[in-house]
N, C-alpha and C. Protein backbone atom coordinates (compact mmCIF):
# COMPACT_ATOMS: atom_id res chain seq x y z
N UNK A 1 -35.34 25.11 60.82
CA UNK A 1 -36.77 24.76 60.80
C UNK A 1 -37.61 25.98 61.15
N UNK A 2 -39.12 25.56 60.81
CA UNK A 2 -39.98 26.70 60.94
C UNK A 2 -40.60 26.72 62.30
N UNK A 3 -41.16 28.01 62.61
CA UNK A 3 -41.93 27.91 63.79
C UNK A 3 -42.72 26.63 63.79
N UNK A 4 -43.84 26.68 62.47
CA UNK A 4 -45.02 25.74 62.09
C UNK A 4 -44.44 24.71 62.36
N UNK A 5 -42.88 24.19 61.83
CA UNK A 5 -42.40 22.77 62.09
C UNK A 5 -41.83 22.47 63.00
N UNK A 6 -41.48 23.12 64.39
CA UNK A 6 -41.17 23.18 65.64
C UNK A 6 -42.36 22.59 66.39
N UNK A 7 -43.50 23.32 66.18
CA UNK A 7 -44.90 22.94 66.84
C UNK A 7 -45.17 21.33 66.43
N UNK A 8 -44.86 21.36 65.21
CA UNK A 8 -45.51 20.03 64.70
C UNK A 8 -44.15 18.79 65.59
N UNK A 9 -43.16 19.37 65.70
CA UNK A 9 -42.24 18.19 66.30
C UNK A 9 -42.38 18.11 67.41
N UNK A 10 -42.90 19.46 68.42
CA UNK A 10 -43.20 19.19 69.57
C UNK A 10 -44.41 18.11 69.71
N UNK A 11 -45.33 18.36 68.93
CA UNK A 11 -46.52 17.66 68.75
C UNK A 11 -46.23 16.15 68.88
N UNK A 12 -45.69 15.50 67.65
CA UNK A 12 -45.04 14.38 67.69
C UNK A 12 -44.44 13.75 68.54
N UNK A 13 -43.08 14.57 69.34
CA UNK A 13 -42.52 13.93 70.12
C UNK A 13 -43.00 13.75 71.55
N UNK A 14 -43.92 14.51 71.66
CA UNK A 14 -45.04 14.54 73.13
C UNK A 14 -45.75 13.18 73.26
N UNK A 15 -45.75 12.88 74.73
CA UNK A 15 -46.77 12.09 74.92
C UNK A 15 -47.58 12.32 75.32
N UNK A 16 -48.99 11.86 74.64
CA UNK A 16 -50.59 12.40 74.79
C UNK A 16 -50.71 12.13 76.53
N UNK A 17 -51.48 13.56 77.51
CA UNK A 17 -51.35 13.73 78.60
C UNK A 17 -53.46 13.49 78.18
N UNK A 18 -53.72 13.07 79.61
CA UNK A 18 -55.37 13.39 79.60
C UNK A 18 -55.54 14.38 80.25
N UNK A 19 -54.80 15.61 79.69
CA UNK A 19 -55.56 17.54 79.90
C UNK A 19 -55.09 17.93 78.90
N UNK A 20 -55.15 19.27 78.44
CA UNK A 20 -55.10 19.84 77.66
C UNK A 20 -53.90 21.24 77.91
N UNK A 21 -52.99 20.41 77.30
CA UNK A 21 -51.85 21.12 77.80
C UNK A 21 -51.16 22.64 77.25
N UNK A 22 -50.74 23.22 77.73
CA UNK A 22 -50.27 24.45 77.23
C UNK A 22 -48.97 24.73 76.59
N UNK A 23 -49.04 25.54 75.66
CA UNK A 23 -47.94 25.82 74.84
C UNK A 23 -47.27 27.07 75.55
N UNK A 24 -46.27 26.91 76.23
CA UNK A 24 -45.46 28.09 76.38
C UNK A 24 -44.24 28.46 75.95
N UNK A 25 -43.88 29.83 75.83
CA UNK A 25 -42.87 30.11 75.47
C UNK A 25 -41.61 30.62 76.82
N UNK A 26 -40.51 30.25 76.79
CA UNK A 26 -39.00 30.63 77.64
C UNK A 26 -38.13 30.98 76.70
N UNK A 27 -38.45 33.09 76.72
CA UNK A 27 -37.33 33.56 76.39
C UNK A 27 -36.42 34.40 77.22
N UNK A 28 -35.12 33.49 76.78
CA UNK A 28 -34.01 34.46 77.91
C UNK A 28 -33.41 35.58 77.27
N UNK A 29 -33.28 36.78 77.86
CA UNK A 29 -33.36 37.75 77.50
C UNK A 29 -31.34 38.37 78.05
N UNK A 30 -30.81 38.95 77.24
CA UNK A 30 -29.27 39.46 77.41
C UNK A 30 -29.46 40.78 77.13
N UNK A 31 -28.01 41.10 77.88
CA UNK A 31 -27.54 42.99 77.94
C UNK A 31 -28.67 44.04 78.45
N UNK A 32 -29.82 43.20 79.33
CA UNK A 32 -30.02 44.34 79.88
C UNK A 32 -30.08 44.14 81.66
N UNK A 33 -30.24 45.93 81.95
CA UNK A 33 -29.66 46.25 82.82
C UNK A 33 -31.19 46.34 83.73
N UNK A 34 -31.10 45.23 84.65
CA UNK A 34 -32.43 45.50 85.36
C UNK A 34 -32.93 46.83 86.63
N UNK A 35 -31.72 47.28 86.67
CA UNK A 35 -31.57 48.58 87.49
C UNK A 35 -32.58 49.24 86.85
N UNK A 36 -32.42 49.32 85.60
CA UNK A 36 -32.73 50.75 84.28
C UNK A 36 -34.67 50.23 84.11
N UNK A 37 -35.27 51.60 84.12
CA UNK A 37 -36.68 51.22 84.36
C UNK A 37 -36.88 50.78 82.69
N UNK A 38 -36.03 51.10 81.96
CA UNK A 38 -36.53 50.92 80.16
C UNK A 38 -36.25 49.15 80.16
N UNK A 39 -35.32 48.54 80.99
CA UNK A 39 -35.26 47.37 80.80
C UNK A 39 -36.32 46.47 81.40
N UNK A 40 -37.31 47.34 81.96
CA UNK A 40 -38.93 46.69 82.82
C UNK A 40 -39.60 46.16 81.99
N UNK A 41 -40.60 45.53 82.30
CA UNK A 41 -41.75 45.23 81.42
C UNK A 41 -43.00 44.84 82.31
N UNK A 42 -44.08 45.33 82.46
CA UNK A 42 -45.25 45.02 83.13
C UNK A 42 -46.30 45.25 82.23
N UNK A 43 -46.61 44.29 80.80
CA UNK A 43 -47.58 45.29 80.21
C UNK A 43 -48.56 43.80 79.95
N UNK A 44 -50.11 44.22 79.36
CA UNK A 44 -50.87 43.26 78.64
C UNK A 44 -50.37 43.08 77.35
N UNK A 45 -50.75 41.89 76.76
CA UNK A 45 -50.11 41.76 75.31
C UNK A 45 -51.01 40.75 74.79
N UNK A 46 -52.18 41.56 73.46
CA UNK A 46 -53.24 40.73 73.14
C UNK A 46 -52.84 40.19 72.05
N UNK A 47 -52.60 38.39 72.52
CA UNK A 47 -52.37 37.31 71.36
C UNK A 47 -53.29 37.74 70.23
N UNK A 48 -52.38 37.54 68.82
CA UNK A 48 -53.68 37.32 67.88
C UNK A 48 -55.18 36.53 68.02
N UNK A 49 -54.39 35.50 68.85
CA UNK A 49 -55.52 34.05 68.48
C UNK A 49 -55.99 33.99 69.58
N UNK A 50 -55.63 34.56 70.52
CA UNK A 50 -55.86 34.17 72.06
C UNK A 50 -55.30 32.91 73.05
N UNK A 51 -55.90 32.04 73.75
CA UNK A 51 -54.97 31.26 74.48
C UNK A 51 -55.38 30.28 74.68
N UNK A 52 -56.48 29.72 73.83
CA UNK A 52 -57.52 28.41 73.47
C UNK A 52 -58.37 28.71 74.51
N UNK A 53 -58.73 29.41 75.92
CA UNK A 53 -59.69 30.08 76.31
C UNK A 53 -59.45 31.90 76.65
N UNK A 54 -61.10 32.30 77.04
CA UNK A 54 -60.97 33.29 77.31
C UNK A 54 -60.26 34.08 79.09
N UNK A 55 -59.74 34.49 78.99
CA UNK A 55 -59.06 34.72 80.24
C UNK A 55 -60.07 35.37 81.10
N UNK A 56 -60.29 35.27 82.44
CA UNK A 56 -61.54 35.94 83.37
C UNK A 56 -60.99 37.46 83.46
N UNK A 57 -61.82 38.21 83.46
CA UNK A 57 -61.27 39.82 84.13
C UNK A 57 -62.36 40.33 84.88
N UNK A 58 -62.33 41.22 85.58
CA UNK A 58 -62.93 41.89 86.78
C UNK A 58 -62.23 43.37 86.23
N UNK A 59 -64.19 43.99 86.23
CA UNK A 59 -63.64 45.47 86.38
C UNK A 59 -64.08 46.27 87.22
N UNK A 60 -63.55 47.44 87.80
CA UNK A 60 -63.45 48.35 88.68
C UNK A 60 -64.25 49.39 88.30
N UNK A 61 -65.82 49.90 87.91
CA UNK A 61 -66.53 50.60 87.11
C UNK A 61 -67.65 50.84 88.11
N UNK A 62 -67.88 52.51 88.06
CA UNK A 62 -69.00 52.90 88.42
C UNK A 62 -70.27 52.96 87.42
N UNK A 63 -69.36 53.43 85.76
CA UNK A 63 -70.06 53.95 85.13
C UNK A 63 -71.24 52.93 84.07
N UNK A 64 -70.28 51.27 84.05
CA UNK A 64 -70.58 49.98 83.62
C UNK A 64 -71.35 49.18 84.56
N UNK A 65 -72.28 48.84 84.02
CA UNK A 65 -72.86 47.98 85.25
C UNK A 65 -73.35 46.62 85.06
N UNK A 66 -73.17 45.86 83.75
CA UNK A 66 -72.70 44.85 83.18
C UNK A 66 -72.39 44.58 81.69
N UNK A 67 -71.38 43.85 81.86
CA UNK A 67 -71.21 43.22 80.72
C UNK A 67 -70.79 41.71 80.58
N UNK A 68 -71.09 41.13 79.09
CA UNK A 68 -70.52 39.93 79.12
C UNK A 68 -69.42 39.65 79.45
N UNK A 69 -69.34 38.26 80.34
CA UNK A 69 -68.27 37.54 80.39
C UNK A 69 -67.05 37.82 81.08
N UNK A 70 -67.55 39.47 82.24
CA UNK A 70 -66.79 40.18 82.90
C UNK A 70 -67.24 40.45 84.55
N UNK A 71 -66.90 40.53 85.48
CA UNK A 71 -67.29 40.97 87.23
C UNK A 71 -67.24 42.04 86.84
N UNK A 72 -68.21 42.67 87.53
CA UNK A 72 -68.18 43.88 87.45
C UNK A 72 -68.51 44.65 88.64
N UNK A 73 -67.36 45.49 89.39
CA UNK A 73 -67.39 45.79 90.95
C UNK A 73 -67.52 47.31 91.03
N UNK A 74 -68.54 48.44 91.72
CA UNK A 74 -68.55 49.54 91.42
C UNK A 74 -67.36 49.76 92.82
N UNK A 75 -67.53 51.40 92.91
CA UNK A 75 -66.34 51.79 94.01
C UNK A 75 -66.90 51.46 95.31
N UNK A 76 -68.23 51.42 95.76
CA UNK A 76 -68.94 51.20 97.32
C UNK A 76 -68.52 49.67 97.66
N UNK A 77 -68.63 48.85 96.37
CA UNK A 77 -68.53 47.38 96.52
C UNK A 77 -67.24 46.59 96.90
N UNK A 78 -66.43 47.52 96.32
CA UNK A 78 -64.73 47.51 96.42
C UNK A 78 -64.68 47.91 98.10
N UNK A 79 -65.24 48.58 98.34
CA UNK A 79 -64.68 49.23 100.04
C UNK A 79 -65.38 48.26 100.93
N UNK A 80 -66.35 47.44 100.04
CA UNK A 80 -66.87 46.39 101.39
C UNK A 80 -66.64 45.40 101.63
N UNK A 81 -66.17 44.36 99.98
CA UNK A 81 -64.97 43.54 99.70
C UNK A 81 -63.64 43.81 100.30
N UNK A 82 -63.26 45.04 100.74
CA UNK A 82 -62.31 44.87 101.33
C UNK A 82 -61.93 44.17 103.05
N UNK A 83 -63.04 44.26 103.73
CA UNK A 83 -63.40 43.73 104.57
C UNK A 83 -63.69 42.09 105.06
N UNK A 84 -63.60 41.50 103.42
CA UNK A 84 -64.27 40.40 103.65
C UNK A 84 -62.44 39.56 102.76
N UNK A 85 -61.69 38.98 103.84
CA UNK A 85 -60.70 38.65 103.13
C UNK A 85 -61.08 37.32 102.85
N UNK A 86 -62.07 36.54 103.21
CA UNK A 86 -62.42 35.28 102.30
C UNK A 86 -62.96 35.54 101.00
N UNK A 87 -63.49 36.61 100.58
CA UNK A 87 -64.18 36.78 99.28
C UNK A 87 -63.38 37.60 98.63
N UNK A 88 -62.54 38.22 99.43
CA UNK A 88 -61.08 38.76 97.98
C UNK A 88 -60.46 37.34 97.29
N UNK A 89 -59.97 37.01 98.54
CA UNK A 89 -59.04 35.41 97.89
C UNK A 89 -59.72 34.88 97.32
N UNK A 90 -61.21 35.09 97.31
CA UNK A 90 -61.91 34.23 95.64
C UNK A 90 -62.09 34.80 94.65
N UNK A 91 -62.02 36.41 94.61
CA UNK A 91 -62.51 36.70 93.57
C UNK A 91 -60.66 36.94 93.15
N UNK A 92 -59.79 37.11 93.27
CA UNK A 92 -58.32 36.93 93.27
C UNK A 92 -57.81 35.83 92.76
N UNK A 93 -58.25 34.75 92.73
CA UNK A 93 -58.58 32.83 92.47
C UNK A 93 -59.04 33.08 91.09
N UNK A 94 -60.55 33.72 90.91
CA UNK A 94 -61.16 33.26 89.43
C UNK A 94 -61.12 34.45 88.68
N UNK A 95 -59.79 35.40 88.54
CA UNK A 95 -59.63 36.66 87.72
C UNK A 95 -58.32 36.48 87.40
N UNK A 96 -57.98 36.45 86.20
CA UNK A 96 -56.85 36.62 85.55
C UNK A 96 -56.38 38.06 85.16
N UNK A 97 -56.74 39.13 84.98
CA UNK A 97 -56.88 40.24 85.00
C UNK A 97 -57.98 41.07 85.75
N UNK A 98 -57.47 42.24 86.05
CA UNK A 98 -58.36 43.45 86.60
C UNK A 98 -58.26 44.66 86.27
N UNK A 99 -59.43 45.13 85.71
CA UNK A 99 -59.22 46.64 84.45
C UNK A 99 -59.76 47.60 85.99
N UNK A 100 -59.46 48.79 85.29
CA UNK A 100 -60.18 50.05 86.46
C UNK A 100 -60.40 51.08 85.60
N UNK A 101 -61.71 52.04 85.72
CA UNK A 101 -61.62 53.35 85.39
C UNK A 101 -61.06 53.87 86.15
N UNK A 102 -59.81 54.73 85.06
CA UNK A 102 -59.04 56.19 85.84
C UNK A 102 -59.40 56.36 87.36
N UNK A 103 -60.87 56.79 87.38
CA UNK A 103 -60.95 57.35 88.54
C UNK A 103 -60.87 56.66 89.61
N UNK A 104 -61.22 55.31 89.69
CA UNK A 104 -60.95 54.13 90.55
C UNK A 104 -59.76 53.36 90.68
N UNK A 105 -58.63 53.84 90.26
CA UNK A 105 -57.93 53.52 90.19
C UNK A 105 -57.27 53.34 91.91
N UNK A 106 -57.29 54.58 92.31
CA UNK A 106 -56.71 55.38 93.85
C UNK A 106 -57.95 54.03 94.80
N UNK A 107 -58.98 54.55 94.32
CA UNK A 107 -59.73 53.45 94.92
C UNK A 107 -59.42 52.58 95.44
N UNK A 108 -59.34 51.61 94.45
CA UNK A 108 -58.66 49.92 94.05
C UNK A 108 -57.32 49.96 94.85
N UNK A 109 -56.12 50.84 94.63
CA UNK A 109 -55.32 50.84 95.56
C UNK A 109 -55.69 50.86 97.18
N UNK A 110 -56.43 51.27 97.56
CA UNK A 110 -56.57 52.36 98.51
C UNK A 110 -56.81 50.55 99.57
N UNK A 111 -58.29 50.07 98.94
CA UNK A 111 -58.63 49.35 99.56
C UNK A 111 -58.51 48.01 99.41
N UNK A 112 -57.74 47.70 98.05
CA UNK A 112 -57.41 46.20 97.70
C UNK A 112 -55.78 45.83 96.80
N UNK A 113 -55.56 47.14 97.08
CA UNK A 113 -53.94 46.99 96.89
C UNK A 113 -52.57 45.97 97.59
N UNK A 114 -53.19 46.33 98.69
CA UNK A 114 -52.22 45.11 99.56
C UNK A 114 -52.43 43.86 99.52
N UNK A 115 -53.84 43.12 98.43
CA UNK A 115 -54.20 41.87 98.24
C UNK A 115 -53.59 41.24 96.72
N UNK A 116 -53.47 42.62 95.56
CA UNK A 116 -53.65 42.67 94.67
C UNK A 116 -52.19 42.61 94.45
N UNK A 117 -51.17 43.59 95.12
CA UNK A 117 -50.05 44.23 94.55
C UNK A 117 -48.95 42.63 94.95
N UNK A 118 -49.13 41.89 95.73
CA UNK A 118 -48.42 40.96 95.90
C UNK A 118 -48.54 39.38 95.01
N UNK A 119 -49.65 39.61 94.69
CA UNK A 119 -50.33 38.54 93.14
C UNK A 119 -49.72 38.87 92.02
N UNK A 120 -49.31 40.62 91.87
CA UNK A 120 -48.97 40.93 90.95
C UNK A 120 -50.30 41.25 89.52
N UNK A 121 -51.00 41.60 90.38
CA UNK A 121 -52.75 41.42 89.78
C UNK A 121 -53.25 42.70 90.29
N UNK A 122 -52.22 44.13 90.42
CA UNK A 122 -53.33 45.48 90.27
C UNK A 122 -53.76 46.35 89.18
N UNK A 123 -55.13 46.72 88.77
CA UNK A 123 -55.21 46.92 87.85
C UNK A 123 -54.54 47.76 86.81
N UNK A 124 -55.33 47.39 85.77
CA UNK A 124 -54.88 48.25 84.69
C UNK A 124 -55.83 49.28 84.24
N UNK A 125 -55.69 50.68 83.72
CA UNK A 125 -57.05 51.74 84.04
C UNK A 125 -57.24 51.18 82.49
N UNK A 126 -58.17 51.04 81.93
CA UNK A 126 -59.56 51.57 80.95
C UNK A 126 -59.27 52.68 80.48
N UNK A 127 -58.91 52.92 79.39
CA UNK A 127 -58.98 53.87 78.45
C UNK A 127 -59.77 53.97 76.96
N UNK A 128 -60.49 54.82 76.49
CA UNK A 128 -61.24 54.30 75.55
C UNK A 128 -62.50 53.93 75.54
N UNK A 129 -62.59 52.81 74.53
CA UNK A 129 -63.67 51.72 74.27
C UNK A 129 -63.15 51.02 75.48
N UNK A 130 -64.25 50.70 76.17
CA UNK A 130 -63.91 50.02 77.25
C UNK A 130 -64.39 48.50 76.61
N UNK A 131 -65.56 48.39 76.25
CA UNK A 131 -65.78 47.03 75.41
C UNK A 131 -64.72 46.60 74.61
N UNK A 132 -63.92 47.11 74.34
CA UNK A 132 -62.99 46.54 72.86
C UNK A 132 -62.02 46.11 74.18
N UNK A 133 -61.68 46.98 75.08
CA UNK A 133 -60.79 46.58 76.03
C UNK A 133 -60.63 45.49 76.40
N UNK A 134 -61.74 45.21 76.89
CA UNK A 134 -62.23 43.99 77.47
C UNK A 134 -61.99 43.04 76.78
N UNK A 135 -62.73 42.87 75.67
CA UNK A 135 -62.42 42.21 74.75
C UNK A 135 -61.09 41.42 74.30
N UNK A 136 -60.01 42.62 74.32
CA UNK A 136 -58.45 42.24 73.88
C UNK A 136 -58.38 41.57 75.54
N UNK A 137 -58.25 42.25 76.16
CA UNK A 137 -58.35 41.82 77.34
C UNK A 137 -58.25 40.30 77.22
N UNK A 138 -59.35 40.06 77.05
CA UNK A 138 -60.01 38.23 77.23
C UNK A 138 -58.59 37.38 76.53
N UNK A 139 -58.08 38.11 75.95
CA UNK A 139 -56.98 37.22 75.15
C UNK A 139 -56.11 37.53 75.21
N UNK A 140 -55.36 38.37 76.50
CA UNK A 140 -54.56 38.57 76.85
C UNK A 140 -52.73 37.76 77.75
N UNK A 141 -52.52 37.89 77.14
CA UNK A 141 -51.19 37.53 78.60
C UNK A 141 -50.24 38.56 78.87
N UNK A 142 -49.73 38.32 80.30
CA UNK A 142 -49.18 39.55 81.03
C UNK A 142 -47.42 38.86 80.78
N UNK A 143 -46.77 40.46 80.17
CA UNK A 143 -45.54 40.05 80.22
C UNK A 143 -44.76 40.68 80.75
N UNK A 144 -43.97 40.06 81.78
CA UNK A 144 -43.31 40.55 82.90
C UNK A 144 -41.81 40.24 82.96
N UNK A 145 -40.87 41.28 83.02
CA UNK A 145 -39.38 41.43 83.67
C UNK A 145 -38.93 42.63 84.33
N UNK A 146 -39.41 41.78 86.02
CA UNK A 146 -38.49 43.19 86.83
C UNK A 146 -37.42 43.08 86.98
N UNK A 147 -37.15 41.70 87.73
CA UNK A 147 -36.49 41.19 88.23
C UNK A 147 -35.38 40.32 87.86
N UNK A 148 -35.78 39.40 86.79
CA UNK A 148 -34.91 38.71 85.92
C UNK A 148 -35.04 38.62 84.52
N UNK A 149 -34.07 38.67 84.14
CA UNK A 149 -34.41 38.89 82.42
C UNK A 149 -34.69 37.28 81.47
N UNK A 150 -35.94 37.38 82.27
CA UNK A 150 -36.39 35.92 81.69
C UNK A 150 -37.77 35.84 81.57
N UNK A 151 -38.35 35.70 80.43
CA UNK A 151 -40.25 35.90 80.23
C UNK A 151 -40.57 33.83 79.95
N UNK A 152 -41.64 33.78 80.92
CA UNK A 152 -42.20 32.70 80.66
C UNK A 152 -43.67 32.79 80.47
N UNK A 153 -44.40 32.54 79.58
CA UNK A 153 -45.86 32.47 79.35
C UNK A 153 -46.05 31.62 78.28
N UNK A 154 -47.41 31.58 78.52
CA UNK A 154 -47.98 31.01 77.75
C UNK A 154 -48.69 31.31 75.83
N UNK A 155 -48.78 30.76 75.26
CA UNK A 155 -48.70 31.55 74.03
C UNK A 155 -49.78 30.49 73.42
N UNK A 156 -50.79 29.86 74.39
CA UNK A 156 -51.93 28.71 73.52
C UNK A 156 -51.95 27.20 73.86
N UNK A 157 -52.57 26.52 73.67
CA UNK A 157 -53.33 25.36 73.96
C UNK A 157 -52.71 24.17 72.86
N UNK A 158 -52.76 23.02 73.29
CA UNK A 158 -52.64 21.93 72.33
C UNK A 158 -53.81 21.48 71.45
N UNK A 159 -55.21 22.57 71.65
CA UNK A 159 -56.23 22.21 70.85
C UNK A 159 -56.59 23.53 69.75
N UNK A 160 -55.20 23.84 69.68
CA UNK A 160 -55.17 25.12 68.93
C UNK A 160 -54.46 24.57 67.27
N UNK A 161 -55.11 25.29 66.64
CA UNK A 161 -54.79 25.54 65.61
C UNK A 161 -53.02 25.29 65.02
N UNK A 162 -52.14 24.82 64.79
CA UNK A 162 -50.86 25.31 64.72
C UNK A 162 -50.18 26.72 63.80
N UNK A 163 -51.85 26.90 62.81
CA UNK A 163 -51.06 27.97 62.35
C UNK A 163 -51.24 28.92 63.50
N UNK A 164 -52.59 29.12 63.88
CA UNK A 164 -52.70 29.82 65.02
C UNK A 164 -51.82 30.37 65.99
N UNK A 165 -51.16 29.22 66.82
CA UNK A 165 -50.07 28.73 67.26
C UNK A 165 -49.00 29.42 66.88
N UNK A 166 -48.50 29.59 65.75
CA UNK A 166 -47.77 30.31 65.12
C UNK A 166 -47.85 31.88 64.71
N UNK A 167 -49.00 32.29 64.60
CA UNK A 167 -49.37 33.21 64.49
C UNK A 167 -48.87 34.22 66.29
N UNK A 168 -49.58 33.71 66.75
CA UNK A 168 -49.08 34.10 68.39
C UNK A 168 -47.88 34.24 68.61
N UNK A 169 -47.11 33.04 68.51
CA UNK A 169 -45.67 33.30 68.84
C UNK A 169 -44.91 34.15 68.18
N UNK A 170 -44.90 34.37 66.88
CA UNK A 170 -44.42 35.63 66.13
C UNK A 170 -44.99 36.68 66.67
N UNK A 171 -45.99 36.90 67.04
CA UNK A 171 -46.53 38.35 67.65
C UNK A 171 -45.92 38.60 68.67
N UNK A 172 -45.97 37.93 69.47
CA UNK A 172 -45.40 38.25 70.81
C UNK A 172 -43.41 38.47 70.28
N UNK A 173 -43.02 37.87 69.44
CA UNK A 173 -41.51 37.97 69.48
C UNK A 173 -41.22 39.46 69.04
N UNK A 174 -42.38 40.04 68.04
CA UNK A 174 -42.15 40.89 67.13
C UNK A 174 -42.65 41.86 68.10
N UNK A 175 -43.14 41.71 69.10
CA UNK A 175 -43.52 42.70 70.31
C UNK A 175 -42.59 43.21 71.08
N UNK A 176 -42.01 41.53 71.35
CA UNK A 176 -40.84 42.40 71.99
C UNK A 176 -39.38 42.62 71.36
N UNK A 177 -39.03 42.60 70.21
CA UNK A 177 -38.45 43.13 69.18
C UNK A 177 -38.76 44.60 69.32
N UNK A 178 -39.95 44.79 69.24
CA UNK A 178 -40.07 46.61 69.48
C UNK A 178 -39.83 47.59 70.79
N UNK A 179 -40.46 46.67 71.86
CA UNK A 179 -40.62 47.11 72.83
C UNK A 179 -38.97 47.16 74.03
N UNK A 180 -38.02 45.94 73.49
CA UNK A 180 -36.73 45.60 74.23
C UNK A 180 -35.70 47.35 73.73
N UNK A 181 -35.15 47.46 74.65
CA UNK A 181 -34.04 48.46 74.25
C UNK A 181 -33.45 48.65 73.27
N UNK A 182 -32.77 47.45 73.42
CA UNK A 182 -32.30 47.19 71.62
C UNK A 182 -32.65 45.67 70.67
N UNK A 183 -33.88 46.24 71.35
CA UNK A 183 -34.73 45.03 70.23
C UNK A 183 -34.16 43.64 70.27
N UNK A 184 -33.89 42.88 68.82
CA UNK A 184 -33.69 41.68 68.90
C UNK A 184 -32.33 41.02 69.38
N UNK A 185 -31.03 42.50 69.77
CA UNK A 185 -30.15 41.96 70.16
C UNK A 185 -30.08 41.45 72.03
N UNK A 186 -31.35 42.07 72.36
CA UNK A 186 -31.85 41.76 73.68
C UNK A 186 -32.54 40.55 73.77
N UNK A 187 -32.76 39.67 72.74
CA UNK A 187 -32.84 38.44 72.96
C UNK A 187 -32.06 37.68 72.89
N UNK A 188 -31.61 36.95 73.84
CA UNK A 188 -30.78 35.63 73.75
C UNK A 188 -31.04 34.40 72.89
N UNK A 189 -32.05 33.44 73.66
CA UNK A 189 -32.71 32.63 73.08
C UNK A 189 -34.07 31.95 73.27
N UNK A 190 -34.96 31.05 72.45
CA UNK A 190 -36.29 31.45 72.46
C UNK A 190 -36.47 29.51 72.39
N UNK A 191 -36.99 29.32 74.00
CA UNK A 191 -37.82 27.78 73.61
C UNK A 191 -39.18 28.06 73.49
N UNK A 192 -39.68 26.85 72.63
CA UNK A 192 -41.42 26.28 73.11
C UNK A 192 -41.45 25.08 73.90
N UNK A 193 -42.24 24.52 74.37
CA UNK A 193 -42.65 23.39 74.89
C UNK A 193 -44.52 23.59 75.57
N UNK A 194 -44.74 22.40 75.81
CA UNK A 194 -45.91 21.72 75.96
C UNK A 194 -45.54 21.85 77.45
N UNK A 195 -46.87 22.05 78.39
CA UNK A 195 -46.48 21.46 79.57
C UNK A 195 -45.92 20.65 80.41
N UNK A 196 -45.58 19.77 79.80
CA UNK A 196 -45.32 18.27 80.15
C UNK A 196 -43.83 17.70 79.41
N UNK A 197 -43.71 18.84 78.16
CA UNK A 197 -42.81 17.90 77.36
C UNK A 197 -41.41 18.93 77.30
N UNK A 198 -40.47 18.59 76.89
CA UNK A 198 -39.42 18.87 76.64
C UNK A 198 -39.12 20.03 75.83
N UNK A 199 -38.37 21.45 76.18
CA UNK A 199 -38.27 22.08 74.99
C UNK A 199 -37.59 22.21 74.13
N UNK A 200 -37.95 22.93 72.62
CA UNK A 200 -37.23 23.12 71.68
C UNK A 200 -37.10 24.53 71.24
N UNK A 201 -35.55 24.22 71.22
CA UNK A 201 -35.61 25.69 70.67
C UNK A 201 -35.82 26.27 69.14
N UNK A 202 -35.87 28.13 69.14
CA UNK A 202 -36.84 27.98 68.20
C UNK A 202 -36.14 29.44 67.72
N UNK A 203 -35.52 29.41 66.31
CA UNK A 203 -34.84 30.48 65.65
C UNK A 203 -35.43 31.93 65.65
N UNK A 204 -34.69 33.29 66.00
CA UNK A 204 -35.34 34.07 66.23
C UNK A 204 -34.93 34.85 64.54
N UNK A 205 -35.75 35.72 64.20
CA UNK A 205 -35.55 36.22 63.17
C UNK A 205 -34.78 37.43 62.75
């Protein structure tokens, strides 16, 4: 069966929840060696379609001083937030990501590293178009193996599109097809499921 017809059976065989549940993907990952830093992974990875919303980010910018749909914290503001550990743990709460210019980077460590680095939420520097950043950003998910060779995320919404849907999950496989050591023989095997529902597995190519 196809991706498209995987989604559609998950669809079917689900029972309608009153939220709006998420499509994630569990792939287990073989032959690598988590000692070895090439077998890491800590990176952003911008879905085609995104994730049926936009993800919150917070940036670390002297030089930006707003933009849509983003926090925006210069370096003085960062050193006074650091002081205030009820208003880290909120702004830590409603940020899914945190970008930094280069130069704030040391910053951001300096004074909100020990809040950040244990969330697993320190930034990422800004390079570029910082708008386009942002942007991919918003439709981002973080994919992570330090520790175990096992990626769980999310890959979209049940009010998504299925080609959509599909579109995503091939991206992300074909991502890490490139990015794994030895590519697709570093994948084991690949479920979807719904929050709530049961998974299926789902042929890798």
């Amino acid at each position: 069966m196809t991706v498209l017809e995987k989604i559609k059976e998950i669809r079917e065989k689900s029972k309608k929840r009153n939220f709006n549940q998420r499509f994630d993907l569990v792939i287990n990952l073989k032959e690598l060696d988590m000692k070895k830093a090439e077998s890491k992974i800590d990176e952003l990875f911008a879905l085609p379609k995104g994730i049926g919303k936009d993800a919150s980010i917070t940036l670390f910018s002297d030089s930006v001083k707003k933009m849509e749909g983003c926090t925006i914290l210069s370096g003085s503001e960062m050193e006074k937030l650091s002081k205030d550990k009820k208003e880290i743990k909120k702004l830590i709460g409603k940020t899914d990501f945190f970008l930094a210019e280069p130069k704030l980077m040391i910053v951001a460590g300096k004074h909100l590293g020990k809040f950040l680095a244990p969330k697993g939420k320190m930034p990422k520097p800004v390079t570029g178009n910082v708008e386009k950043t942002i942007e991919d950003t918003k439709k981002s998910i973080r994919i992570s193996v330090i520790k175990t060779p096992i990626i769980h995320t999310v890959v979209g919404s049940e009010k998504m599109d299925d080609k959509d849907l599909e579109e995503n999950i091939k991206a992300l496989i074909n991502f890490l097809k490139n990015r794994l050591p030895k590519g697709k023989n570093n994948i084991k095997n690949v479920y979807l499921k719904l929050t709530m529902s049961h998974p299926i597995k789902l042929e890798v190519e």
